[in-house]
N, C-alpha and C. Protein backbone atom coordinates (compact mmCIF):
# COMPACT_ATOMS: atom_id res chain seq x y z
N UNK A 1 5.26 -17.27 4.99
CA UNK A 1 4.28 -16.85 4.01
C UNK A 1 4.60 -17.50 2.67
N UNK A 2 3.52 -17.64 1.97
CA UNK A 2 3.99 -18.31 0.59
C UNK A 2 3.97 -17.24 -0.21
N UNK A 3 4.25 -17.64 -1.78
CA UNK A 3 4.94 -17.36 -2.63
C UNK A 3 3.46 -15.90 -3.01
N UNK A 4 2.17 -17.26 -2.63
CA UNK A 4 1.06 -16.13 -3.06
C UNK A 4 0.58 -15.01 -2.22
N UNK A 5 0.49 -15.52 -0.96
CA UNK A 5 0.27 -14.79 -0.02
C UNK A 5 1.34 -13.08 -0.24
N UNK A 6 2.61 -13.75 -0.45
CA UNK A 6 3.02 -12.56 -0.48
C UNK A 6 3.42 -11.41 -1.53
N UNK A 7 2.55 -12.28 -2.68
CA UNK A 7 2.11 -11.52 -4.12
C UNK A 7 1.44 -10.92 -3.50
N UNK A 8 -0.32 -11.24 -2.67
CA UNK A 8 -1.19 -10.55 -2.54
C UNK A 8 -1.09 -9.05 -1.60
N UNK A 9 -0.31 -9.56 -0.76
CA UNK A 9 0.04 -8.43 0.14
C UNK A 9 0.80 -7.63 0.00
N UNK A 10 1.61 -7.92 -1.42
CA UNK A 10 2.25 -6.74 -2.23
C UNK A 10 1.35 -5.79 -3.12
N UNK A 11 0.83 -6.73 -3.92
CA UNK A 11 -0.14 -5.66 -4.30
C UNK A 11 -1.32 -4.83 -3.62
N UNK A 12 -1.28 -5.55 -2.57
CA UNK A 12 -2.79 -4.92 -1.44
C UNK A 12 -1.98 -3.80 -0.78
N UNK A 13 -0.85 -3.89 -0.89
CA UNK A 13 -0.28 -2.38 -0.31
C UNK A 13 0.44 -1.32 -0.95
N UNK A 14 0.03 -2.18 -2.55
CA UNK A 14 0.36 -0.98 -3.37
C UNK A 14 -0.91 -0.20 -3.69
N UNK A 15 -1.94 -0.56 -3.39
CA UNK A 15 -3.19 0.02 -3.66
C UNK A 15 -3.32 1.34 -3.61
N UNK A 16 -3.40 1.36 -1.94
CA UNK A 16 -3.59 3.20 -2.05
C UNK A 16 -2.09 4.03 -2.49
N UNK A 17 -0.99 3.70 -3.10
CA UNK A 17 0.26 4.32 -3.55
C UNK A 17 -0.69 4.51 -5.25
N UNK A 18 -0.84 3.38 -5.21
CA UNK A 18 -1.53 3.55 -7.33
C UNK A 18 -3.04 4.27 -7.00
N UNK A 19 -3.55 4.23 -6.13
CA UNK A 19 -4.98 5.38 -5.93
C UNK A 19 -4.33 7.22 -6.08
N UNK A 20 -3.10 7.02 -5.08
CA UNK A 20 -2.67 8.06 -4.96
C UNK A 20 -1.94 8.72 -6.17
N UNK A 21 -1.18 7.62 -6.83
CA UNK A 21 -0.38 7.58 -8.17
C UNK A 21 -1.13 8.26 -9.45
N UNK A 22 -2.55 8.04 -9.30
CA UNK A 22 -3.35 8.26 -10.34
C UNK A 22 -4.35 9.87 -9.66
N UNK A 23 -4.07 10.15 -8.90
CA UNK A 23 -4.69 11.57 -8.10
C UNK A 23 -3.41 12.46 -9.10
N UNK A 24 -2.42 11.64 -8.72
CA UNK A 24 -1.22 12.39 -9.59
C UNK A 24 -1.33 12.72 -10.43
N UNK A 25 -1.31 12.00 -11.22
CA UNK A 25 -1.24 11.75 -12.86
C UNK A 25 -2.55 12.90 -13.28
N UNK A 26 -3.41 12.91 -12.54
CA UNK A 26 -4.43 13.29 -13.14
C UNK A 26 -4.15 14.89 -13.02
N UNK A 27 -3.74 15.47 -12.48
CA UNK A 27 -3.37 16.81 -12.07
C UNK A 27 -2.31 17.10 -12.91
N UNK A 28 -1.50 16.38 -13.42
CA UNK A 28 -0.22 16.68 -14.14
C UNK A 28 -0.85 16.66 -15.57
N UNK A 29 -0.16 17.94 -16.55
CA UNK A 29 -0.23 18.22 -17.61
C UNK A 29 0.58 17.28 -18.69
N UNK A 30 -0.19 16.31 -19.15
CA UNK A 30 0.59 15.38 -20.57
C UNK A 30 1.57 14.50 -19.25
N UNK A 31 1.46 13.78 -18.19
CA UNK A 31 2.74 13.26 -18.08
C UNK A 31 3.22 12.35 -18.71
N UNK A 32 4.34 12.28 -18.35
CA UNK A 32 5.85 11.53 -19.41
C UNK A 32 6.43 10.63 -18.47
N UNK A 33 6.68 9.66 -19.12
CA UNK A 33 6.82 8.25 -18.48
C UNK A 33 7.98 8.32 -17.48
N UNK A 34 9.06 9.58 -18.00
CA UNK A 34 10.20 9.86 -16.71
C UNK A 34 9.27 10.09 -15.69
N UNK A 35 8.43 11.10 -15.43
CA UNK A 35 7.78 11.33 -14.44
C UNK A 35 7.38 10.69 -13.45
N UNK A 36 6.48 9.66 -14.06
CA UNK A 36 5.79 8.80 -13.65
C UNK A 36 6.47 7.67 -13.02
N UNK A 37 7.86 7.29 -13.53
CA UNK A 37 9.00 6.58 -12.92
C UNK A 37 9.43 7.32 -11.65
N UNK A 38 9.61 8.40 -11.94
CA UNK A 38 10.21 9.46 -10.78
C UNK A 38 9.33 8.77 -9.78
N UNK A 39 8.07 9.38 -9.98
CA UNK A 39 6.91 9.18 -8.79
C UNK A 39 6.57 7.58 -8.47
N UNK A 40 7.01 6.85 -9.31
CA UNK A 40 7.01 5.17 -9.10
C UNK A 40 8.07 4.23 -8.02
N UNK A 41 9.22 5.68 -8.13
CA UNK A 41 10.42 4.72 -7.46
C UNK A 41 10.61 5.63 -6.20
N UNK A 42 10.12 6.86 -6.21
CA UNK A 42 9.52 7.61 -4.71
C UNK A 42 8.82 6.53 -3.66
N UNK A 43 7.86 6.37 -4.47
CA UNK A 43 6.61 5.68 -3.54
C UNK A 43 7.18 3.85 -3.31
N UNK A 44 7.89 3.32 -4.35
CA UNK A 44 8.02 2.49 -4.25
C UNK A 44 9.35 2.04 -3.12
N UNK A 45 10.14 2.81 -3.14
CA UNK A 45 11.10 2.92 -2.07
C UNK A 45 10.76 3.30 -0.72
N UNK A 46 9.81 4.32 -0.34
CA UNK A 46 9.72 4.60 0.77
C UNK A 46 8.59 3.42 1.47
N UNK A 47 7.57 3.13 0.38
CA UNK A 47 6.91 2.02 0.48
C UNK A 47 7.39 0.03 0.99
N UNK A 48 8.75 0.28 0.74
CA UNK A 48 9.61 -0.89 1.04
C UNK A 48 10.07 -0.58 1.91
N UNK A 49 10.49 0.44 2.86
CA UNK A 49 11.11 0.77 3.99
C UNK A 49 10.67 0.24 4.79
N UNK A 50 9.32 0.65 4.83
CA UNK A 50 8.15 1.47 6.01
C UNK A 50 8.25 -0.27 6.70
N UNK A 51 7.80 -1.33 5.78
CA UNK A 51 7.94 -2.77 6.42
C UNK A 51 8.91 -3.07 7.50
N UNK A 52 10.22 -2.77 6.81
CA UNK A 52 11.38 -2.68 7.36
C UNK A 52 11.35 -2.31 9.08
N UNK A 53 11.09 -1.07 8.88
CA UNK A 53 11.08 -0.34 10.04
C UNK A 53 9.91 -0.89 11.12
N UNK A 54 8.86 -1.40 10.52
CA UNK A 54 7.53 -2.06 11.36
C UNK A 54 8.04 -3.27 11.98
N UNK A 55 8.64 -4.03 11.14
CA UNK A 55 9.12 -5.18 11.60
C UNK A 55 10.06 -4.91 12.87
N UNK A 56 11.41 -4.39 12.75
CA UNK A 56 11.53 -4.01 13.54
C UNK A 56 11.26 -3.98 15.19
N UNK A 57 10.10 -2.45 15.05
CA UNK A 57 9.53 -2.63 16.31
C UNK A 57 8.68 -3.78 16.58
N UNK A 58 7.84 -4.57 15.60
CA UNK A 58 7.29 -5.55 16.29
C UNK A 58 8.02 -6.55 16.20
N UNK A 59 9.55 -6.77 16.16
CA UNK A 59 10.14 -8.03 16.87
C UNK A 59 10.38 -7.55 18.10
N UNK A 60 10.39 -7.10 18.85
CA UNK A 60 10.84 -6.47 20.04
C UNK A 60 9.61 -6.88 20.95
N UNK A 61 8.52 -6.66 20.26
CA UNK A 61 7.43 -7.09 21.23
C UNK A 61 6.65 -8.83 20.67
N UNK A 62 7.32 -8.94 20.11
CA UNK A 62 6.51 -10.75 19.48
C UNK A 62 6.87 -11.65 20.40
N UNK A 63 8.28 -11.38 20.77
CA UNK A 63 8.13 -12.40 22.26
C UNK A 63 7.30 -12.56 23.38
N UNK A 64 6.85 -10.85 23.57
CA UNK A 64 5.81 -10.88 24.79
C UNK A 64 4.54 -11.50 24.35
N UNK A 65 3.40 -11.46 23.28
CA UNK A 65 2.53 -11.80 22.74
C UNK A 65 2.30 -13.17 21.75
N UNK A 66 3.31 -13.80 21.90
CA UNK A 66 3.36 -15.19 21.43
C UNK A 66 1.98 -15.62 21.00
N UNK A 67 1.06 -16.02 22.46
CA UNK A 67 0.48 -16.94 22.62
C UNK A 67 -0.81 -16.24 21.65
N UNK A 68 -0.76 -14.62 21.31
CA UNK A 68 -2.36 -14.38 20.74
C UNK A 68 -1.97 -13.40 19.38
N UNK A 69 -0.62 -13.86 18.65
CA UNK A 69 -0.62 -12.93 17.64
C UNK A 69 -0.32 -12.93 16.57
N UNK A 70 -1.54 -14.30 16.43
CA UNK A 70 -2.31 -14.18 15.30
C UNK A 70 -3.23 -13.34 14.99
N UNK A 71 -3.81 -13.22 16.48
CA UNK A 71 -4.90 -11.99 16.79
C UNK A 71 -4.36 -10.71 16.52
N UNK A 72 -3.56 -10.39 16.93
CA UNK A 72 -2.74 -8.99 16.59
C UNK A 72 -2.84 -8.66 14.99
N UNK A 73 -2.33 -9.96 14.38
CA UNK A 73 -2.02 -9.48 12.89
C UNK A 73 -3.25 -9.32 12.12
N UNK A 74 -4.54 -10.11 12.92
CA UNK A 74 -5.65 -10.11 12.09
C UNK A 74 -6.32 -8.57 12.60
N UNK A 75 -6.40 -8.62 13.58
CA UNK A 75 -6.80 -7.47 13.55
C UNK A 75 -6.49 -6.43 13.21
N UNK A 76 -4.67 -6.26 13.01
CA UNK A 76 -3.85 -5.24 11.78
C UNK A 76 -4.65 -5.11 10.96
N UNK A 77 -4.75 -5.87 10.16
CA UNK A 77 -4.98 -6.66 8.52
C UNK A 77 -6.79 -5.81 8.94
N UNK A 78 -7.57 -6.00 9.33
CA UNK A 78 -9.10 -5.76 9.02
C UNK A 78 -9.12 -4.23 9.07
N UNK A 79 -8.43 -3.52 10.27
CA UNK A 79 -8.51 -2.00 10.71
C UNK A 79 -7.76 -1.63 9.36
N UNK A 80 -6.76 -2.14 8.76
CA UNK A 80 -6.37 -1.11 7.51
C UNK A 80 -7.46 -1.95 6.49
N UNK A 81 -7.75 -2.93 6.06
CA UNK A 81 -8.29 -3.03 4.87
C UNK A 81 -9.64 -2.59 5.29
N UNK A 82 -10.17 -2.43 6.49
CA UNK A 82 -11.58 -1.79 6.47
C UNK A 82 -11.49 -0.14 6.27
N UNK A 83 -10.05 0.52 6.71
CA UNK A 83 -9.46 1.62 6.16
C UNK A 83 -9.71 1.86 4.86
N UNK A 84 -8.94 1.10 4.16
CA UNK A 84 -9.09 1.22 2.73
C UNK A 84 -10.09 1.09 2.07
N UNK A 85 -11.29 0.27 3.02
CA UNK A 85 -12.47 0.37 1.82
C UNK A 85 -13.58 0.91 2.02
N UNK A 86 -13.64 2.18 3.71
CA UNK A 86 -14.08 3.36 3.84
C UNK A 86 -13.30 4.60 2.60
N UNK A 87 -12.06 4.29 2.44
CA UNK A 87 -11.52 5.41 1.49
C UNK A 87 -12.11 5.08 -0.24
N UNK A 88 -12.19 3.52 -0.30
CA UNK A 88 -12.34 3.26 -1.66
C UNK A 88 -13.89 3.53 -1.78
N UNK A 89 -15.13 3.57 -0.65
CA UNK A 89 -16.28 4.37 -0.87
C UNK A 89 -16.77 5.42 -1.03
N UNK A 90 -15.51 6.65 -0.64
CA UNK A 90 -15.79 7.72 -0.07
C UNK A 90 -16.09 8.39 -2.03
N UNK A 91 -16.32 9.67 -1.40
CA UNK A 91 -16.32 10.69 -2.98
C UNK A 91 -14.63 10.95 -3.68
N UNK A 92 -14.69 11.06 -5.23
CA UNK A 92 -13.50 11.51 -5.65
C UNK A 92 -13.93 12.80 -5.31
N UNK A 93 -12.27 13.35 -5.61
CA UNK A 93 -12.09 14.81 -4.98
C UNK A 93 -12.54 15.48 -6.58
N UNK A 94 -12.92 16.72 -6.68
CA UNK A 94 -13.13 17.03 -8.19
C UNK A 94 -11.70 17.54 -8.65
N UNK A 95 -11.33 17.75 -9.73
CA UNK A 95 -10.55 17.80 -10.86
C UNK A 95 -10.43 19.10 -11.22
N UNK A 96 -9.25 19.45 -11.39
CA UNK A 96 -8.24 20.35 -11.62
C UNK A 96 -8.82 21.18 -12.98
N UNK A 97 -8.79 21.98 -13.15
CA UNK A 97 -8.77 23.33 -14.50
C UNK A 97 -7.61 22.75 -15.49
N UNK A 98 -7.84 21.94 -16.67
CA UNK A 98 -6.96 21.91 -17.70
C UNK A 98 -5.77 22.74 -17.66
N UNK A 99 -5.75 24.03 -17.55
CA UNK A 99 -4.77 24.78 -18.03
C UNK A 99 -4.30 25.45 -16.40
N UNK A 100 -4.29 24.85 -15.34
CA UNK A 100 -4.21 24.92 -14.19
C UNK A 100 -2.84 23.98 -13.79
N UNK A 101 -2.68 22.62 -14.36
CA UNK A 101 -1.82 21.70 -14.55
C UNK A 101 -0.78 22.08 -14.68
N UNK A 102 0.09 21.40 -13.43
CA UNK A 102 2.34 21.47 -13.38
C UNK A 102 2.32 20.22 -14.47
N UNK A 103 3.58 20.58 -15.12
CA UNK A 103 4.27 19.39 -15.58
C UNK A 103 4.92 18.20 -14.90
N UNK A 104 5.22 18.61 -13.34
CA UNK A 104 6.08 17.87 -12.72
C UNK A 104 5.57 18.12 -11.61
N UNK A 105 5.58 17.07 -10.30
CA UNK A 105 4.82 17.50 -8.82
C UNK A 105 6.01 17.75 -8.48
N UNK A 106 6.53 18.57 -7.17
CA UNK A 106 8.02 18.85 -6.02
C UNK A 106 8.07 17.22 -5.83
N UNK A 107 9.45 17.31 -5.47
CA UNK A 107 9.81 15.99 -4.47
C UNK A 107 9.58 16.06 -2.90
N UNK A 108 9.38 16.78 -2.75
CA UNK A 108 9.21 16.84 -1.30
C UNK A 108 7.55 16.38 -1.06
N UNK A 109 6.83 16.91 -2.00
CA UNK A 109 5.36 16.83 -2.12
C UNK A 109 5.45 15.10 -2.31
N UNK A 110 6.05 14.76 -3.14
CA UNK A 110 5.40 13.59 -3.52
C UNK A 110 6.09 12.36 -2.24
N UNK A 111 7.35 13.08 -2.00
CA UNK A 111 8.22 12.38 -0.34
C UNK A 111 6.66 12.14 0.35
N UNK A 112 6.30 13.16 0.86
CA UNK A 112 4.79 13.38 2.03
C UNK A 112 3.96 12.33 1.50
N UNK A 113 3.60 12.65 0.52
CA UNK A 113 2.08 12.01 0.41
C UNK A 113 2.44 10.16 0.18
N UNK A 114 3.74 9.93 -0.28
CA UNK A 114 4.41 8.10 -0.22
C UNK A 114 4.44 7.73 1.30
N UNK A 115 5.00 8.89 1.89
CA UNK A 115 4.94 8.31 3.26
C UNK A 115 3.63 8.14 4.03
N UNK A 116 3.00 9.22 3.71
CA UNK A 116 1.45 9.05 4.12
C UNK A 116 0.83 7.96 3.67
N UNK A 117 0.91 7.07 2.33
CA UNK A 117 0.31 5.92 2.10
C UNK A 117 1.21 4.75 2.43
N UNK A 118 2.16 5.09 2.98
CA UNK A 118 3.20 3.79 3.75
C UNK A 118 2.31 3.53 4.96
N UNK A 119 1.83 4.00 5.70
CA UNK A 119 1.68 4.16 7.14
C UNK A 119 1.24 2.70 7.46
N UNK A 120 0.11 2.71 6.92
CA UNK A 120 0.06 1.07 6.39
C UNK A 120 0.69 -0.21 6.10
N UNK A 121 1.87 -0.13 5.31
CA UNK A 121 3.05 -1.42 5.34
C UNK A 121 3.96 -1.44 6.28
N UNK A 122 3.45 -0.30 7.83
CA UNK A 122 4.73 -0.12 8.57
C UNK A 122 3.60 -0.76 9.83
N UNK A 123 2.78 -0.80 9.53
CA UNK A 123 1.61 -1.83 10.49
C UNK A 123 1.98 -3.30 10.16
N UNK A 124 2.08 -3.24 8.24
CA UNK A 124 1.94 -5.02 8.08
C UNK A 124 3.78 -5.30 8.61
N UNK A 125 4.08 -4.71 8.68
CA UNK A 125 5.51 -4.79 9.28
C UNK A 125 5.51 -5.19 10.42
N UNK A 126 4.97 -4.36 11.45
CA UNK A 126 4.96 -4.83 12.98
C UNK A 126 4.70 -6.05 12.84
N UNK A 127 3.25 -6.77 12.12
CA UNK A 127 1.98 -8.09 12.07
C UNK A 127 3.22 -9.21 11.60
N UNK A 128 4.19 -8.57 10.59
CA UNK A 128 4.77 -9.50 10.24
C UNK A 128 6.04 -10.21 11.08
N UNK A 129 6.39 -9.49 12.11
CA UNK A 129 7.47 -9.80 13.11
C UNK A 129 7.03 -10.93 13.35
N UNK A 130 5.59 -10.85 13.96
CA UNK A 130 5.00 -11.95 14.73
C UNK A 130 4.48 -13.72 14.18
N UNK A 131 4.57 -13.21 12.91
CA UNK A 131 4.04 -14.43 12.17
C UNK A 131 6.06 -14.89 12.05
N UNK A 132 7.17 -14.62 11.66
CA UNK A 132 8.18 -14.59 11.59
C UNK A 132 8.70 -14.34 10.08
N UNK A 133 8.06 -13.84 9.32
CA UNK A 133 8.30 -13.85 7.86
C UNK A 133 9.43 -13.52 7.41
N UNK A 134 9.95 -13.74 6.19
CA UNK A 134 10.55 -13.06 5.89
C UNK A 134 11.02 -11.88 5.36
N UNK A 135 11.12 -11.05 6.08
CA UNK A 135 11.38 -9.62 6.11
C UNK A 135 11.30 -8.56 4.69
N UNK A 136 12.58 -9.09 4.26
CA UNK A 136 13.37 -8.69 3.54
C UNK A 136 13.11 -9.42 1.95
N UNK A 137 12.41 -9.97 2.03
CA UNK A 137 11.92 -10.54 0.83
C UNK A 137 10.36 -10.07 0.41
N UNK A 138 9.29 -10.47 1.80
CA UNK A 138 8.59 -9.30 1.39
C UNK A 138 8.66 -7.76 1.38
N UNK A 139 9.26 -7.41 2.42
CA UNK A 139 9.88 -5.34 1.74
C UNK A 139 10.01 -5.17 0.10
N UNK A 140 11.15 -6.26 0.12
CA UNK A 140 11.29 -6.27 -1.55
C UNK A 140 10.05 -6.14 -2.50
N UNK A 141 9.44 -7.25 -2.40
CA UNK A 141 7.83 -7.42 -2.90
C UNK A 141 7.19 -6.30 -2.95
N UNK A 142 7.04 -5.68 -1.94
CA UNK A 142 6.24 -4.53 -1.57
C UNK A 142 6.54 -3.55 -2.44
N UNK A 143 8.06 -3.19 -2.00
CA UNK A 143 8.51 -1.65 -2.98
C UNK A 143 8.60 -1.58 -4.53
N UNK A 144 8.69 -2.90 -5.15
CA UNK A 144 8.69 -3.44 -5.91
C UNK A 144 7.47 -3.36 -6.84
N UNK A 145 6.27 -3.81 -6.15
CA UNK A 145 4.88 -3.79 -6.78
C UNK A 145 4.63 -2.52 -6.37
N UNK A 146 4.84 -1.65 -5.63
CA UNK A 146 4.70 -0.29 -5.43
C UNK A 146 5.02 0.46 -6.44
N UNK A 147 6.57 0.80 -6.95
CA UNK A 147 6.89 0.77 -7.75
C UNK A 147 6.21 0.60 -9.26
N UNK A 148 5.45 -0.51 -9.32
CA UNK A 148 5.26 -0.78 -10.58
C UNK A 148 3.78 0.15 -10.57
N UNK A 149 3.14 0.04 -9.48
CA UNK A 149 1.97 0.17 -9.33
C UNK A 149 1.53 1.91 -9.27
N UNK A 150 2.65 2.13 -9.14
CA UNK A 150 2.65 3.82 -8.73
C UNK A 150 3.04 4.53 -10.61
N UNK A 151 4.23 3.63 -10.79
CA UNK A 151 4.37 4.37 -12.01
C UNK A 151 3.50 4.43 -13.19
N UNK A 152 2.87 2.63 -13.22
CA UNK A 152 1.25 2.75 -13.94
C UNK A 152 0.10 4.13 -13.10
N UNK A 153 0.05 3.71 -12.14
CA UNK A 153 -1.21 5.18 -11.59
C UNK A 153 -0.97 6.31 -12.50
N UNK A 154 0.29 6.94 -12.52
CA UNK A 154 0.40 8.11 -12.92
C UNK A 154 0.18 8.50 -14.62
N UNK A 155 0.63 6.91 -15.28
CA UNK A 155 0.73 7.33 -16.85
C UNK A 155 -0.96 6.82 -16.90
N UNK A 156 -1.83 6.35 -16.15
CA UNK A 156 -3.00 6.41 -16.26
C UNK A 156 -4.00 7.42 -15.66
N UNK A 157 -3.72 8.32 -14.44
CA UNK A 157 -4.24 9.13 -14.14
C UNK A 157 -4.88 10.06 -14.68
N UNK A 158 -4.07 10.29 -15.84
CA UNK A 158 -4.75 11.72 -16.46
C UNK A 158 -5.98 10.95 -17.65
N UNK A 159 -5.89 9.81 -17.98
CA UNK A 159 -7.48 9.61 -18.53
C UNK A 159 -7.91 8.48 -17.79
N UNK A 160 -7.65 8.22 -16.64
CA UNK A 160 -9.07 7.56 -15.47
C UNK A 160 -9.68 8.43 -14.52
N UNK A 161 -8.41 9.07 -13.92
CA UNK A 161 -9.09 10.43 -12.95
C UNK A 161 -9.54 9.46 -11.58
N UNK A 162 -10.09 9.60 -10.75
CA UNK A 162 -10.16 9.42 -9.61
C UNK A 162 -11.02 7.85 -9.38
N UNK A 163 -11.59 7.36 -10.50
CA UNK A 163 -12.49 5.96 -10.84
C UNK A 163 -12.09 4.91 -10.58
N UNK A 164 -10.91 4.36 -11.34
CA UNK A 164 -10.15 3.14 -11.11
C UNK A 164 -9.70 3.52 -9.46
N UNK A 165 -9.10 4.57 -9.28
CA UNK A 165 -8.37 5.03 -7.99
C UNK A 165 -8.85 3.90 -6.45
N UNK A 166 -9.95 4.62 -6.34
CA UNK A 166 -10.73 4.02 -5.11
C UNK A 166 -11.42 2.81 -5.59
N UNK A 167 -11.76 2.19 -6.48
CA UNK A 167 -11.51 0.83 -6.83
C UNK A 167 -10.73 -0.22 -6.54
N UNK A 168 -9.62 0.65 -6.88
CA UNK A 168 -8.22 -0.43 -6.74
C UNK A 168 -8.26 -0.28 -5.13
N UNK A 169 -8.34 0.74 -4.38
CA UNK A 169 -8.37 0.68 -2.82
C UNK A 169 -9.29 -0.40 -2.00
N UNK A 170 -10.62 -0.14 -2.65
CA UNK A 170 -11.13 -1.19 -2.69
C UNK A 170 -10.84 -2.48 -2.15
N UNK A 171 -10.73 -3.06 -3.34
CA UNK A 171 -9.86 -4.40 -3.63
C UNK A 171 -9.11 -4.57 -2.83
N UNK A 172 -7.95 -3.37 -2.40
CA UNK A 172 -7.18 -4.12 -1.74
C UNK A 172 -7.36 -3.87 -0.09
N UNK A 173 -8.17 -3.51 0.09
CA UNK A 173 -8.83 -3.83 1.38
C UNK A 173 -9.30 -4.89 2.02
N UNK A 174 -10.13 -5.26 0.36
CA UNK A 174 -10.74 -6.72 1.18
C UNK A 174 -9.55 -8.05 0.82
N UNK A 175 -8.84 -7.79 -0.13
CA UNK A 175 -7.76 -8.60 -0.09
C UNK A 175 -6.78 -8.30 1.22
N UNK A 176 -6.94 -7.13 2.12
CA UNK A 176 -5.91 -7.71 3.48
C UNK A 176 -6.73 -8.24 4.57
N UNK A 177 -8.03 -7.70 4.29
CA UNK A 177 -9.17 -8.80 5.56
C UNK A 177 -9.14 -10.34 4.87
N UNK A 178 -9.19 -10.61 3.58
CA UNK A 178 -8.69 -11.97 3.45
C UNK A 178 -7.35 -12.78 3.97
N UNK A 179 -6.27 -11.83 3.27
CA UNK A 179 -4.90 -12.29 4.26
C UNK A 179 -4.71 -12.66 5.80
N UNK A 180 -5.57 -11.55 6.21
CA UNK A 180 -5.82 -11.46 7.82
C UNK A 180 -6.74 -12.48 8.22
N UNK A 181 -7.73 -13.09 7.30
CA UNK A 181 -8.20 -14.09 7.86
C UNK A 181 -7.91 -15.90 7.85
N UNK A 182 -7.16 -15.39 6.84
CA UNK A 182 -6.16 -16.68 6.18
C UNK A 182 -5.27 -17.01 7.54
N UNK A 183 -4.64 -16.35 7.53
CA UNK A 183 -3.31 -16.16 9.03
C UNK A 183 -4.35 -16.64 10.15
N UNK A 184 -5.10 -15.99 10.46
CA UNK A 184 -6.09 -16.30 11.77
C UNK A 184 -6.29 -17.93 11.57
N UNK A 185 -7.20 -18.18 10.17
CA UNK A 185 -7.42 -19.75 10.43
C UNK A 185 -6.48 -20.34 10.12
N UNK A 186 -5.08 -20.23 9.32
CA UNK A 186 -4.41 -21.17 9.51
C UNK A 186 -3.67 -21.34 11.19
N UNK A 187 -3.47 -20.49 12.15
CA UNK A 187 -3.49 -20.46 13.33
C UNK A 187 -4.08 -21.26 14.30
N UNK A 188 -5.22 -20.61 14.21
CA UNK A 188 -6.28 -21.49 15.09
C UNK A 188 -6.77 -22.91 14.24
N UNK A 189 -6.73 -22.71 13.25
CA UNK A 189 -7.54 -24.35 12.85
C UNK A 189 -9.07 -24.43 12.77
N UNK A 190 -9.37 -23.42 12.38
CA UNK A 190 -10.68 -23.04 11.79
C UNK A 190 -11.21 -22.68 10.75
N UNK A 191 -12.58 -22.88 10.40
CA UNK A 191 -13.27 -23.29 9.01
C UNK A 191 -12.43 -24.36 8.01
């Protein structure tokens, strides 16, 4: 993968972490940039794993599927970014009572809901066995722009609210059906 490719697919999988980042933010009373770090290096860590662990299992099976998986990864790549941009159409959820607002979310809460938006980089994980990437450089990338992407969501959440959110999901939906189609034609040798 190149240098850009694997900019893009860092930020395309920080998307729904900074959609989610900013659900945060928006519920939290005045947050404070510790916070928002807290919840930046949550998501951004478990968000760098999840690759880890995908890869993984799909080296185990990339030997058997050689001959068609390019196909595999593209079709990864469309089922989550067409994921993401059923979520980036859907309705925001409505908004919290001012004086209803924690100062701080649990860690355990915010553990759940990072892993719940990993589920996704533990797919581009498997996709990535097969192409042979490098692992450990994009994980890095990933948790990294996660990270950055999560801790902006939150110090922006509380005056964007749910708008930018599914926007940014959006985006990075159709930026992994692009990736996914990039991989496909550089593969096959088409368009």
């Amino acid at each position: 993968m190149t240098l850009l490719s694997t900019t893009l697919l860092a930020f395309s999988m920080s998307t729904d972490a900074f959609a989610a980042a900013i659900g945060k933010g928006a519920v939290l009373k005045h947050p404070r940039f510790r916070e928002a770090l807290r919840t930046g290096l949550i998501f951004g860590v478990i968000e760098g794993l999840t690759p880890l662990i995908g890869w993984v299992l799909g080296y185990g099976a990339s030997r058997h599927i050689e001959a068609w998986d390019h196909w595999v990864v593209f079709a990864l790549l469309l089922l989550l970014g067409g994921r993401m941009i059923l979520a980036g159409l859907s309705a925001p959820e409505p908004a919290a009572q001012a004086t209803d607002l924690p100062r701080r979310h649990g860690g355990w809460l915010l553990v759940a809901t990072a892993v719940t938006t990993s589920i996704d980089a533990l797919t581009v994980g498997i996709g990535l066995a097969f192409m042979e990437a490098n692992i450990l450089v994009t994980a890095l990338a990933i948790g990294l722009a996660t990270t950055l992407m999560a801790t902006l969501g939150v110090m922006l959440g509380r005056r964007l609210g749910a708008l930018i959110g599914k926007r940014a999901e959006l985006l990075g939906g159709v930026v992994l059906i692009g990736i996914g189609a990039a991989i496909l034609q550089d593969h096959m040798g088409i368009w």
